[in-house]
Protein backbone atom coordinates (compact mmCIF):
# COMPACT_ATOMS: atom_id res chain seq x y z
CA UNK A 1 87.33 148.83 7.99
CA UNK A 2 88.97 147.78 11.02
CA UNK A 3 88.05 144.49 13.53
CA UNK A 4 86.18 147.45 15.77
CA UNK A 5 84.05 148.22 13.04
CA UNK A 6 83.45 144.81 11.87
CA UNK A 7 82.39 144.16 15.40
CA UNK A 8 80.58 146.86 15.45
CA UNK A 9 78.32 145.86 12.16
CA UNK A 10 77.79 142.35 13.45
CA UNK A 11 76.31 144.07 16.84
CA UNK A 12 73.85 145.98 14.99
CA UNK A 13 73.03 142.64 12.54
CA UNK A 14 72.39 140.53 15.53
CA UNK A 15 70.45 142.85 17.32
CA UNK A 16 68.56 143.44 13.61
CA UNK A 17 67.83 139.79 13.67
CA UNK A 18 66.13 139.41 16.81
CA UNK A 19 64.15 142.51 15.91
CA UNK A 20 63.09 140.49 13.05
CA UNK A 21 62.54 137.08 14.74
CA UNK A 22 60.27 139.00 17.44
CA UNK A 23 59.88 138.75 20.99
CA UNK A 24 58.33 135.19 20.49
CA UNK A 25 55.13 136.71 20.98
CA UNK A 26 54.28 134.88 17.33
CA UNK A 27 55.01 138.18 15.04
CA UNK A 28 56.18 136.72 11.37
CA UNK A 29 59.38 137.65 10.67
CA UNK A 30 60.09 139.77 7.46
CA UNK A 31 62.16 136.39 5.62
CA UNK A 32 63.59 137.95 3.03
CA UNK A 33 65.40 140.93 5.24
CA UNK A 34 66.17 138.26 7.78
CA UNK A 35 67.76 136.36 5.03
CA UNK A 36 70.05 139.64 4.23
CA UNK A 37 70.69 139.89 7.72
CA UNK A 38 71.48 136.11 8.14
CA UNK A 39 73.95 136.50 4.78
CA UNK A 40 75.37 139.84 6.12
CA UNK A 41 76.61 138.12 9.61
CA UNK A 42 78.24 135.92 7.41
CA UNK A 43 80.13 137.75 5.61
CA UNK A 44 81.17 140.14 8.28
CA UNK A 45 82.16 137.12 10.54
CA UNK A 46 84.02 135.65 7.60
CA UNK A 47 86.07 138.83 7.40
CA UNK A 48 86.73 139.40 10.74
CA UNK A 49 88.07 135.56 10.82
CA UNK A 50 90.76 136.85 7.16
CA UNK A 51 91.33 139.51 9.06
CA UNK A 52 92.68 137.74 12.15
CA UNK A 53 94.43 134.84 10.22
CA UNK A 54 96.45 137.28 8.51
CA UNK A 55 97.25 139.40 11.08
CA UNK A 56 98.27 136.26 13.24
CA UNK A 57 100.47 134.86 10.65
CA UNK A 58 102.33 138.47 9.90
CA UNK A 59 100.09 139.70 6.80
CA UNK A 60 98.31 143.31 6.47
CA UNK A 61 94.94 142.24 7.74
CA UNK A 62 93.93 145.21 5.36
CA UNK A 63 94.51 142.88 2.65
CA UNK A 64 91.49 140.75 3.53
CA UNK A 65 88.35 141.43 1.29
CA UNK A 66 84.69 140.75 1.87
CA UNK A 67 83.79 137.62 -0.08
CA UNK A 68 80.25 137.09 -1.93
CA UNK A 69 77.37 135.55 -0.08
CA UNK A 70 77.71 132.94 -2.71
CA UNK A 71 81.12 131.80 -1.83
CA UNK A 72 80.54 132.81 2.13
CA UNK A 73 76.80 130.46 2.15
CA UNK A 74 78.54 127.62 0.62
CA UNK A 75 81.11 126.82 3.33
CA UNK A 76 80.24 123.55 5.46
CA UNK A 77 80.86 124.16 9.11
């Protein structure tokens, strides 16, 4: 998977979300899918940030691996 694709994913998980969310016309959102979605973005946006820390400091970005929501969720920002 390359940054395109990555890019690519989180495009179709954001626009996923606000499917989910709704139009604000009140519609409850399905939580536990937007929760996936939510833990999904995550994870793809913490790749695509391996990805371009690697490649910026000479490394195969290739090398960079998708982390578990468990590890990805528990980062303080």
């Amino acid at each position: 998977m390359n940054d395109e694709d990555i890019l690519a994913r989180i495009q179709a998980l954001v626009e996923e979300e606000h499917t989910l969310r709704g139009s604000g016309d009140g519609d409850v959102p399905d939580r536990a899918r937007l929760r996936q979605v939510e833990e999904s973005l995550d994870q793809c946006w913490d790749l695509l940030r391996q990805r371009r820390a690697k490649a910026e400091s000479g490394k195969n970005p290739n090398e960079a691996e998708a982390r578990p929501v468990s590890e990805v969720e528990g980062y303080k920002q």
